[in-house]
Protein backbone atom coordinates (compact mmCIF):
# COMPACT_ATOMS: atom_id res chain seq x y z
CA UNK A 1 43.55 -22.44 -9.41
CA UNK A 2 41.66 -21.99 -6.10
CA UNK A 3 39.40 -24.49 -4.58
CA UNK A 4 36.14 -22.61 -4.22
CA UNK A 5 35.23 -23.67 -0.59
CA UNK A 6 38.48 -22.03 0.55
CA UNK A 7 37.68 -18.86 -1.37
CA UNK A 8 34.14 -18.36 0.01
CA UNK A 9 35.82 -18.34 3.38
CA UNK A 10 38.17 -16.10 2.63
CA UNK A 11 35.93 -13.84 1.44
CA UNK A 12 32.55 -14.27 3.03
CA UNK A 13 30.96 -10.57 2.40
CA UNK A 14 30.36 -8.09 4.34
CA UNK A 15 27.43 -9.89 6.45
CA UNK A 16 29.22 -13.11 6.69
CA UNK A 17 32.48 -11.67 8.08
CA UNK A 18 31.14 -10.73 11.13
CA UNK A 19 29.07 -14.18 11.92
CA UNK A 20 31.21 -15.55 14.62
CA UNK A 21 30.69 -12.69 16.88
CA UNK A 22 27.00 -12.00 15.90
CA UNK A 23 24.83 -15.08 15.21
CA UNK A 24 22.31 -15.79 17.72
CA UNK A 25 22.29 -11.85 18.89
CA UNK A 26 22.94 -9.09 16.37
CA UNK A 27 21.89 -11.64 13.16
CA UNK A 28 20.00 -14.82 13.10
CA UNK A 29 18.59 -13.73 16.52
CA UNK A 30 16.03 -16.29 18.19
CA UNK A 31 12.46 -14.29 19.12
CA UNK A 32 10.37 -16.87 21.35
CA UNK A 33 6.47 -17.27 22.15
CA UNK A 34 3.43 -16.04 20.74
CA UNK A 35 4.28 -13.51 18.23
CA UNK A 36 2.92 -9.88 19.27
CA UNK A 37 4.55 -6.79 20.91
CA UNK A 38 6.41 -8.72 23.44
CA UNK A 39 8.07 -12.31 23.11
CA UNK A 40 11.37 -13.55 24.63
CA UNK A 41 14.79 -12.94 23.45
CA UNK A 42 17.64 -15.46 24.95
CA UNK A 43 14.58 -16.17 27.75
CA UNK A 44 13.40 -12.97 29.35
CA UNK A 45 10.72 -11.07 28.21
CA UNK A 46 11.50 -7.90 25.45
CA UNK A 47 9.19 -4.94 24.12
CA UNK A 48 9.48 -5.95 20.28
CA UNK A 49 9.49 -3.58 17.54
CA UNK A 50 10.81 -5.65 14.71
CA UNK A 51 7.78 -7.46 13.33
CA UNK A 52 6.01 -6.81 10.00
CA UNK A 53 2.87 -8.28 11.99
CA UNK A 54 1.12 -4.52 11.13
CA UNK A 55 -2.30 -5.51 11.80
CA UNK A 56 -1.46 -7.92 14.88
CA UNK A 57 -3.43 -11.05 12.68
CA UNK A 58 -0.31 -13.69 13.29
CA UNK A 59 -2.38 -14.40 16.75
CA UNK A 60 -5.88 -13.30 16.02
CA UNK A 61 -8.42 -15.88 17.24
CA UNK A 62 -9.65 -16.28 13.95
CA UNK A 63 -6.63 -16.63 11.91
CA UNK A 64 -5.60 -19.05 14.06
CA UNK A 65 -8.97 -20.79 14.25
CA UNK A 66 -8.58 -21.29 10.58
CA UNK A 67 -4.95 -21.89 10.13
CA UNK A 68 -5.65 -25.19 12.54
CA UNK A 69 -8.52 -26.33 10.87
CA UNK A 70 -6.98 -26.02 7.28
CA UNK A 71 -4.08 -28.10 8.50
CA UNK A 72 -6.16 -30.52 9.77
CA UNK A 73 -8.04 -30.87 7.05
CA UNK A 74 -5.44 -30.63 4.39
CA UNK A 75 -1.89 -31.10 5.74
CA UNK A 76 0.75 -29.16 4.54
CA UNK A 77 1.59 -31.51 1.09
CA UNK A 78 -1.86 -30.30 -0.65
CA UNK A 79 -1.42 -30.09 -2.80
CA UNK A 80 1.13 -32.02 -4.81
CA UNK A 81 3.19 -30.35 -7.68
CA UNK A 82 3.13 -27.12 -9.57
CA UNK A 83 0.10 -25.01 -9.86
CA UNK A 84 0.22 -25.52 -13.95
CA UNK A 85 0.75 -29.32 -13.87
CA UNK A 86 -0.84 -31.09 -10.91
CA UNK A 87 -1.37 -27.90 -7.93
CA UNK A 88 -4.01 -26.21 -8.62
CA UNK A 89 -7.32 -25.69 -6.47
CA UNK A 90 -10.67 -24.06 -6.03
CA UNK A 91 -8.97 -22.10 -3.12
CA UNK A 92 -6.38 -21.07 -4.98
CA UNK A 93 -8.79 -19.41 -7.78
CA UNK A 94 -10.97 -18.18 -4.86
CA UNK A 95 -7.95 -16.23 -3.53
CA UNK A 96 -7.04 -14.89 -6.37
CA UNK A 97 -10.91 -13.60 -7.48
CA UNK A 98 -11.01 -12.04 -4.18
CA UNK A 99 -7.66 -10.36 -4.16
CA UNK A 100 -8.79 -9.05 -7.59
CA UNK A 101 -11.82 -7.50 -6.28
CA UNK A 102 -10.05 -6.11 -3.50
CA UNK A 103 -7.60 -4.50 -5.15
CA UNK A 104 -9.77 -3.28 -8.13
CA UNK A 105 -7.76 -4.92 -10.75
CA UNK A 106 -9.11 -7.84 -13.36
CA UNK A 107 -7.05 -10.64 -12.69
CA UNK A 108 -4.35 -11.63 -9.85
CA UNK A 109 -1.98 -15.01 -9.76
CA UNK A 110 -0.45 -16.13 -6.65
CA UNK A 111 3.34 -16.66 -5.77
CA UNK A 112 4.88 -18.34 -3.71
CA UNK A 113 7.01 -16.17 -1.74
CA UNK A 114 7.30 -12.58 -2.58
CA UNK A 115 11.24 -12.52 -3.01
CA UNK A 116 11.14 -14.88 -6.37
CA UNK A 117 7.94 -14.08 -7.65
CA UNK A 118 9.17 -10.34 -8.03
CA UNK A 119 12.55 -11.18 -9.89
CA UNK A 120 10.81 -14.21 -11.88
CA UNK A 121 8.22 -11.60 -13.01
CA UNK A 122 10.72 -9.01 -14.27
CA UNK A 123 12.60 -11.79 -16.03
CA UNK A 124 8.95 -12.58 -17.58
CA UNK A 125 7.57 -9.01 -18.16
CA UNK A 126 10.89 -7.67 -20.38
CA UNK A 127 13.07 -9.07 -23.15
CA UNK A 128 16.23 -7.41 -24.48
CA UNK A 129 14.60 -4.92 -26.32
CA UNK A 130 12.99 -3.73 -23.29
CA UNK A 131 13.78 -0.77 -21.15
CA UNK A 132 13.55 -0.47 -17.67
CA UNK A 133 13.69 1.98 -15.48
CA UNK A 134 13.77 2.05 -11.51
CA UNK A 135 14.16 3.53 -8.06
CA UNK A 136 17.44 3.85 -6.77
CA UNK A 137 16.27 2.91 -3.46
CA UNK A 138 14.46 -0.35 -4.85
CA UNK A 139 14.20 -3.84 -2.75
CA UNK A 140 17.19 -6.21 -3.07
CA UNK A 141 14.47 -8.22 -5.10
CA UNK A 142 13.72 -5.64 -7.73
CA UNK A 143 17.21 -5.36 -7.97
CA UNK A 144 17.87 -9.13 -8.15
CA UNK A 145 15.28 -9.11 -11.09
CA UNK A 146 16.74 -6.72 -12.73
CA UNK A 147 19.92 -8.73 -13.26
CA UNK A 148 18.45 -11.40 -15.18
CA UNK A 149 17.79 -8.18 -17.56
CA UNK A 150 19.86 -8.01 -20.77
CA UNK A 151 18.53 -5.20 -22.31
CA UNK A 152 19.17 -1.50 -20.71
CA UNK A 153 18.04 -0.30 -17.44
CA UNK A 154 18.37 3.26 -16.09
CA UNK A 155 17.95 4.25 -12.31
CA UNK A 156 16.63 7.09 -10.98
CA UNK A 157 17.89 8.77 -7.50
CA UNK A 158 15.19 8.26 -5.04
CA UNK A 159 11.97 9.69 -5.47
CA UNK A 160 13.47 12.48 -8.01
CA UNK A 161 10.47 12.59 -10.38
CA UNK A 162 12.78 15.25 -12.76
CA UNK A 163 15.51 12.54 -12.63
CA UNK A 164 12.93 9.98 -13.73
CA UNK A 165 11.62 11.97 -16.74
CA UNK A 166 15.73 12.32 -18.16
CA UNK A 167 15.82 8.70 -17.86
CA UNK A 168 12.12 8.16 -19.83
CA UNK A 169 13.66 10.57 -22.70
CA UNK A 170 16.77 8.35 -23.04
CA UNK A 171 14.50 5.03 -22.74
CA UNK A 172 12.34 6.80 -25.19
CA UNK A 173 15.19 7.24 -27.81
CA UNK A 174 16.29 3.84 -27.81
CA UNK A 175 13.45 2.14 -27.93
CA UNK A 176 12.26 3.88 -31.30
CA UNK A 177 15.32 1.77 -32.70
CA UNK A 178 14.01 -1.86 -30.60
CA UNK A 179 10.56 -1.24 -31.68
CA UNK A 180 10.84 -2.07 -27.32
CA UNK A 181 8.86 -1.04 -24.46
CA UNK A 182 9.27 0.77 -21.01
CA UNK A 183 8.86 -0.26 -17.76
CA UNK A 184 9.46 1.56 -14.48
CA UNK A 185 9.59 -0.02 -11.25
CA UNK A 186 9.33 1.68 -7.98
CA UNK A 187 8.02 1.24 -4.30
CA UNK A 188 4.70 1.81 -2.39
CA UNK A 189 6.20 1.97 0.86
CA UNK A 190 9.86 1.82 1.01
CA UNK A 191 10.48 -0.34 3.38
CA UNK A 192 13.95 1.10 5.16
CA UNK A 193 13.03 5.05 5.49
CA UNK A 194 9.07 4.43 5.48
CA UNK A 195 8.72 7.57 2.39
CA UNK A 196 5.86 6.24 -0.46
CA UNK A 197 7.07 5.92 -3.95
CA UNK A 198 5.65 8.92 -5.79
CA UNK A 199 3.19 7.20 -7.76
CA UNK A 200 0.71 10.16 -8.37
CA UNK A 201 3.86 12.58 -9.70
CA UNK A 202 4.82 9.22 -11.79
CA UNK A 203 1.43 8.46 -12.92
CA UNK A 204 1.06 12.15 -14.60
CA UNK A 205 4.26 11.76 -16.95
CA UNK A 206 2.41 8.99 -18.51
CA UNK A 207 1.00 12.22 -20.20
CA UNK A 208 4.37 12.57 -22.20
CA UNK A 209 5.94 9.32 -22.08
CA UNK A 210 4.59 5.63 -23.16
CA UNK A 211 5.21 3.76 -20.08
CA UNK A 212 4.40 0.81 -18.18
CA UNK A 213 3.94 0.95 -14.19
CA UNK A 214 4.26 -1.62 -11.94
CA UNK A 215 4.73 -1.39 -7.67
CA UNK A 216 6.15 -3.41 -5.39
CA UNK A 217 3.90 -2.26 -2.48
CA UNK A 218 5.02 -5.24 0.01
CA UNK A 219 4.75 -2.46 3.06
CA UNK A 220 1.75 -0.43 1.60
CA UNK A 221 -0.71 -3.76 1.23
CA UNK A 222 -3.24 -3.60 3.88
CA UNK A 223 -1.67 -0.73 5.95
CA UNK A 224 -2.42 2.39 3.25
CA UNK A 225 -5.28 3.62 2.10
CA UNK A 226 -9.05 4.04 3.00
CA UNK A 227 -9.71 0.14 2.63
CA UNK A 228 -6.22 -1.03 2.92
CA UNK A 229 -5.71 -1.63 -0.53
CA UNK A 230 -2.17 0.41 -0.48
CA UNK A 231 -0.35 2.96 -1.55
CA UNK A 232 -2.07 3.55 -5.10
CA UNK A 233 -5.42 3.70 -3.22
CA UNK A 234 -3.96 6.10 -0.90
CA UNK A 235 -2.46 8.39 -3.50
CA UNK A 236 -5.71 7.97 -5.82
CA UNK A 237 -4.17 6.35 -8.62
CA UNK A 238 -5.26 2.73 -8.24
CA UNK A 239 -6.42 2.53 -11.78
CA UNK A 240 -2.96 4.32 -13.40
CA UNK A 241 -0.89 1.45 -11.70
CA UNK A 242 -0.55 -1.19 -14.55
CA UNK A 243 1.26 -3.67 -12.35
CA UNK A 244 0.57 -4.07 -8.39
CA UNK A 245 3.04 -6.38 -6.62
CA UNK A 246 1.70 -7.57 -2.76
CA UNK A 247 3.07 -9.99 -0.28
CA UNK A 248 1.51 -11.65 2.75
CA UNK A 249 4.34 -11.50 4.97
CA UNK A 250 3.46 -8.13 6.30
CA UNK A 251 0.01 -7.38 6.76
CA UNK A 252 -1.36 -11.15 6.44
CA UNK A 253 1.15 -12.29 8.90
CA UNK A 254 1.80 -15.19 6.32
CA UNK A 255 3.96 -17.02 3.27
CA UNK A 256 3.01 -15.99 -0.11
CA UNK A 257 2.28 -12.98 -2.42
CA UNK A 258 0.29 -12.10 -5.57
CA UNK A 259 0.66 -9.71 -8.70
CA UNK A 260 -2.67 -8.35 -9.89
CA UNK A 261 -3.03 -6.49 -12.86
CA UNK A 262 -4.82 -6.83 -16.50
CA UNK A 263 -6.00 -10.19 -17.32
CA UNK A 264 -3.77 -10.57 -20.46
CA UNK A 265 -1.07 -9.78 -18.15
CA UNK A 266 -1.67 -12.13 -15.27
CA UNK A 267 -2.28 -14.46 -18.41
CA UNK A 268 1.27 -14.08 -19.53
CA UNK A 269 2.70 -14.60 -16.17
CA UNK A 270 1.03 -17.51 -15.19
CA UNK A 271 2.64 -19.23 -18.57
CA UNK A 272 5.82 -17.76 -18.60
CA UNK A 273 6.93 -17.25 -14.55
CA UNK A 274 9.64 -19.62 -14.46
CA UNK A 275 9.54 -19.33 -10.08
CA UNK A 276 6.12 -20.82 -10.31
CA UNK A 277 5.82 -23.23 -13.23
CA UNK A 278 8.75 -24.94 -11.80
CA UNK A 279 8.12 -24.41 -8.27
CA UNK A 280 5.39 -26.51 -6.26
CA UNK A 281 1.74 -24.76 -5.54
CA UNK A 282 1.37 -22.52 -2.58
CA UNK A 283 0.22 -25.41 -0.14
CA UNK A 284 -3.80 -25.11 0.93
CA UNK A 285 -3.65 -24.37 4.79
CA UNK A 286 -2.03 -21.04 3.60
CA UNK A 287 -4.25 -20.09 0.61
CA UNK A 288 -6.78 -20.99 3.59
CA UNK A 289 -5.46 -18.80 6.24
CA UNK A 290 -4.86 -16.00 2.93
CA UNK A 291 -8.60 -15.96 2.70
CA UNK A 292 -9.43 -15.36 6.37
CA UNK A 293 -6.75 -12.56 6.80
CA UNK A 294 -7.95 -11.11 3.50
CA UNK A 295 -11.43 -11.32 4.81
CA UNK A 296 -10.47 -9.72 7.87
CA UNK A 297 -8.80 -7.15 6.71
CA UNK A 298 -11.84 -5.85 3.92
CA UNK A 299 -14.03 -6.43 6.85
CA UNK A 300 -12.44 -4.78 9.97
CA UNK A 301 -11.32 -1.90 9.55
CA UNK A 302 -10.59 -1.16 13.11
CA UNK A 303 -7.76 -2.98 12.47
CA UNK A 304 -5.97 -0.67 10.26
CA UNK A 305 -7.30 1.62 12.32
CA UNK A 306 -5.66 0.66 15.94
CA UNK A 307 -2.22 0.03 13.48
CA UNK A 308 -2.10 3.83 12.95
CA UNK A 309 -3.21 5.13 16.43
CA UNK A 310 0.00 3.45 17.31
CA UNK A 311 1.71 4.75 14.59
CA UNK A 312 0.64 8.50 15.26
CA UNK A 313 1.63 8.22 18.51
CA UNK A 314 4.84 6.82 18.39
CA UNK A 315 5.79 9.31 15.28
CA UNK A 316 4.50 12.49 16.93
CA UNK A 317 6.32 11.11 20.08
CA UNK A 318 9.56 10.30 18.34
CA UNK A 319 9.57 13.90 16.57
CA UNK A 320 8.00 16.34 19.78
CA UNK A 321 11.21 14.39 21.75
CA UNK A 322 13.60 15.54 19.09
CA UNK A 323 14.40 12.84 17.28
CA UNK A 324 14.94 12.34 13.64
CA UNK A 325 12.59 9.91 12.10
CA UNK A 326 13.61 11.48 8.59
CA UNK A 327 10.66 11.31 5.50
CA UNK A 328 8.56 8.52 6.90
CA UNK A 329 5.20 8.71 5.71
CA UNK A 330 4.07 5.03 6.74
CA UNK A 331 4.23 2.91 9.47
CA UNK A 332 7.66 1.93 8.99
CA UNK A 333 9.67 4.01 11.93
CA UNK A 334 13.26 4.74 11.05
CA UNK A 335 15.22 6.65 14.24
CA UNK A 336 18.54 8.08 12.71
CA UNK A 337 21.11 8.88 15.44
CA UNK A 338 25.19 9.36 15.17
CA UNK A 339 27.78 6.86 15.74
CA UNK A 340 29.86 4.41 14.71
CA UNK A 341 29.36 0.50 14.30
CA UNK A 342 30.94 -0.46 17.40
CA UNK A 343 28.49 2.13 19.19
CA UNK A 344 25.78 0.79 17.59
CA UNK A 345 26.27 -2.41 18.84
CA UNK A 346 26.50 -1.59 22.21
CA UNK A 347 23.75 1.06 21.80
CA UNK A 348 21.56 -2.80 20.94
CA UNK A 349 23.23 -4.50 23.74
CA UNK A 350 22.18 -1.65 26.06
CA UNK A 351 18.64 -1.75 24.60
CA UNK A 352 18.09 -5.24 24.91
CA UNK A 353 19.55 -6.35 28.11
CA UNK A 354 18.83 -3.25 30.36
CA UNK A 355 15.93 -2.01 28.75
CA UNK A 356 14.36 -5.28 27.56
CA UNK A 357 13.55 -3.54 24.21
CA UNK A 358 13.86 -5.54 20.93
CA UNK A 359 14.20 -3.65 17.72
CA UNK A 360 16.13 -3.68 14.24
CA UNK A 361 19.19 -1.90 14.05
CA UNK A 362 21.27 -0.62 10.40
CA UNK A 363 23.97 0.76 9.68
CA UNK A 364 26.70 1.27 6.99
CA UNK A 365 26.49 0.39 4.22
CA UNK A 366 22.40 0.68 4.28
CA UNK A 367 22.76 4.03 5.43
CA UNK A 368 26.04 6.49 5.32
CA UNK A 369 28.66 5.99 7.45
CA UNK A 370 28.38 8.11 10.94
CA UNK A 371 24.71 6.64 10.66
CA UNK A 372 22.88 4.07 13.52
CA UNK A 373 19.27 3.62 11.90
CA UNK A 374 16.84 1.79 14.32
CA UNK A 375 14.09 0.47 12.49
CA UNK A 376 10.77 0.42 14.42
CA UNK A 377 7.48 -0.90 13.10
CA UNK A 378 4.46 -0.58 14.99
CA UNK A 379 1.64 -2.45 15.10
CA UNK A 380 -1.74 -2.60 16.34
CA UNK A 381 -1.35 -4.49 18.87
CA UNK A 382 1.18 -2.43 20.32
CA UNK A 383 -0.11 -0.08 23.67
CA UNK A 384 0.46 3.38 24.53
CA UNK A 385 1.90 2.54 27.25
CA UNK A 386 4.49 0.56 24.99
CA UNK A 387 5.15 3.81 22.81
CA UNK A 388 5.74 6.11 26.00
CA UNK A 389 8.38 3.39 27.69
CA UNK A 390 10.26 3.19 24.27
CA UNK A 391 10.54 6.91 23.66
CA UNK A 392 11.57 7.49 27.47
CA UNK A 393 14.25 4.88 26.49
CA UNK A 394 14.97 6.31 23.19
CA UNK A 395 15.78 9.37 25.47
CA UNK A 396 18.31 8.13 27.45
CA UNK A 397 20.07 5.90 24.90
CA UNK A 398 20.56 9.41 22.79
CA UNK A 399 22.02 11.08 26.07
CA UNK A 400 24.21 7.52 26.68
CA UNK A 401 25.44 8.15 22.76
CA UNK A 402 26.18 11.77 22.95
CA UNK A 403 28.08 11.18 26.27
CA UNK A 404 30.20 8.83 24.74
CA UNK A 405 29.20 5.82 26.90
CA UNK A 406 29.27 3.54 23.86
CA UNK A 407 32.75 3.79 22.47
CA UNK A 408 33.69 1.39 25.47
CA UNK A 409 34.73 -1.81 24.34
CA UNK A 410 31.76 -3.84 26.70
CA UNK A 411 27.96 -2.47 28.30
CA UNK A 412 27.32 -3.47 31.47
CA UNK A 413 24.51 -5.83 32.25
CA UNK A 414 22.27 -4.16 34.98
């Protein structure tokens, strides 16, 4: 027998066995100040890159206008106890009307964090008769959902819509014997190479296959789309997607998330989502600030607006310098460039400390081995002058990595 603490340190994954020489700088890094597109890192002042803030509303007067006021008014325990026992509010219905209307869809219930409101809904959606069917490039919460699953699931490799027909044929065939049902999962945005789920080429094999469709469009929600409404708006098909999955950590600069679909559906959920019967109600100063972002965001579009002058800029910028920025079709910025994992770190050392520029770096086994993947999101309150600094650096970091000036053990500090 093994006592369990000692065997979760001796084997403490592939994140955890590099903590000692990486907390506080390459993971569980501290980013200080008001949040926007520069804030200080170990105290001196970096170019950030590595916020979901897309629409630059964590500081907006207003927001924070009514994020003070609805803490004053309420404090942070309103209110008390699960939604479906003792939690539930006029704001809370409000929010969810409006996000509803918004998003064109009859009903909408609120979760509490994105992350276990997507795997509690899978777990509520499907039974083991059930067939499901997803993206092979699917969020770790999709996945994590899928699990708790104990009938058959298929994936599909990325984005191949001929793939994802093979799979509905076999789904098909079995669940003539379940007397089941079929649900794919996929992505608005993916949220590592920036690509949108092909929800349009999915949509039309509803044509030949009895499907249900639901979208995890965490990335997508507010950023795509004439009014923001995401990534079925932008591709046209907002009324073909049965299931629409948004979070407010992105866009809304906040906690929480919502599922909006049918009213029978959102019915079902709301009795039957273990992660929010059993979980206390999304507390009032954030259904509060919800409704001012949401408000904001259907009302100003110049918001969405700035987001993507940045984003064309730094995209066309990225590309006309030569870089690889791969499928990207969404503010999410991936820059792929060759090297190892001990380059890559002192590519982000170099970055950081003599270029005072903050962004995400990833690297095997996200993306192949030979692979350095920094991760850029822009927002709109990111400047031009911002996007022509970072590419000039981007420059010079490529030459640095081609040289060979990262396979020495330690950068210098400049």
């Amino acid at each position: 027998m093994t006592d369990l603490f000692d065997k979760i340190q001796k084997n403490p994954g592939p994140l955890g066995m590099h903590a000692d020489e990486s907390y506080g700088y390459f993971m569980f890094p501290k980013l200080e100040g008001e949040i926007g597109n520069r804030m200080k890192f170990r105290g001196k002042e970096k170019l950030v890159w590595s916020l979901n803030n897309y629409l630059g509303l964590a500081n907006h007067p207003e927001v924070r206008k009514a994020d003070a006021e609805a803490a004053a008014l309420y404090g942070l325990a309103a209110p008390m106890g699960a939604r479906m026992m003792s939690g539930n509010t006029d704001l809370h219905e409000k929010l969810e009307k409006e996000l509803s209307a918004f998003g064109k869809k009859e009903d909408t219930i609120l979760l509490n964090y994105g992350y276990q409101g997507m795997v509690s809904a899978i777990d509520a959606l499907v039974d083991r008769h059930d067939v499901l069917i997803y993206d092979s490039e699917s969020h770790a919460c999709i996945i994590d959902g899928l699990r708790l699953h104990v009938g058959k699931r298929f994936v599909y490799p990325h984005n191949d819509i001929g793939n994802l027909g093979k799979q509905l044929e076999r789904a098909t065939r079995l669940v003539k014997d379940t007397s089941g049902s079929i649900l794919v999962i996929t992505e608005g945005v993916f949220g590592m190479s920036g690509d949108q789920g092909r929800l349009a080429d999915i949509v039309a094999l509803k044509k030949k296959f009895d499907f249900r469709l639901f979208v995890d469009d965490a990335h997508g929600f507010g950023t795509m789309g004439k009014t923001g409404a995401g990534v079925p708006e932008e591709q046209g098909v907002i009324d073909k997607v049965d299931i629409y999955f948004g979070t407010f950590a992105k866009s809304m600069a906040l906690i929480g998330a919502f599922i909006s679909s049918e009213k029978r559906v959102i019915k079902h959920l709301r009795y039957n989502s273990r992660s929010q019967i059993f979980a206390k109600s999304l507390p009032l100063p954030c259904v509060a600030g919800a409704l001012k972002r949401l408000e904001l965001l259907a009302s100003q579009p110049d918001l969405k607006g700035s987001l993507w002058k940045v984003v064309h800029a730094l995209q066309k910028g990225l590309k006309d310098a030569g870089f690889d920025i791969g499928r990207t079709s969404s503010p999410v910025t991936p820059v792929y460039l060759n090297g190892t994992i001990p380059e890559a770190t002192n590519l982000i050392t170099d970055l950081r400390e003599n270029f005072d520029i903050f962004c995400s770096v990833v690297v095997y086994p996200v993306v192949p081995k030979g692979i350095i993947m920094l991760r850029l999101i822009p927002t709109a309150v990111h400047t031009m002058e911002d996007v022509a600094y970072t590419i000039s650096t981007f420059d010079k970091i490529q030459g640095n990595l081609k040289e060979g000036k990262y396979k020495s053990d330690k950068i210098a500090v400049v």
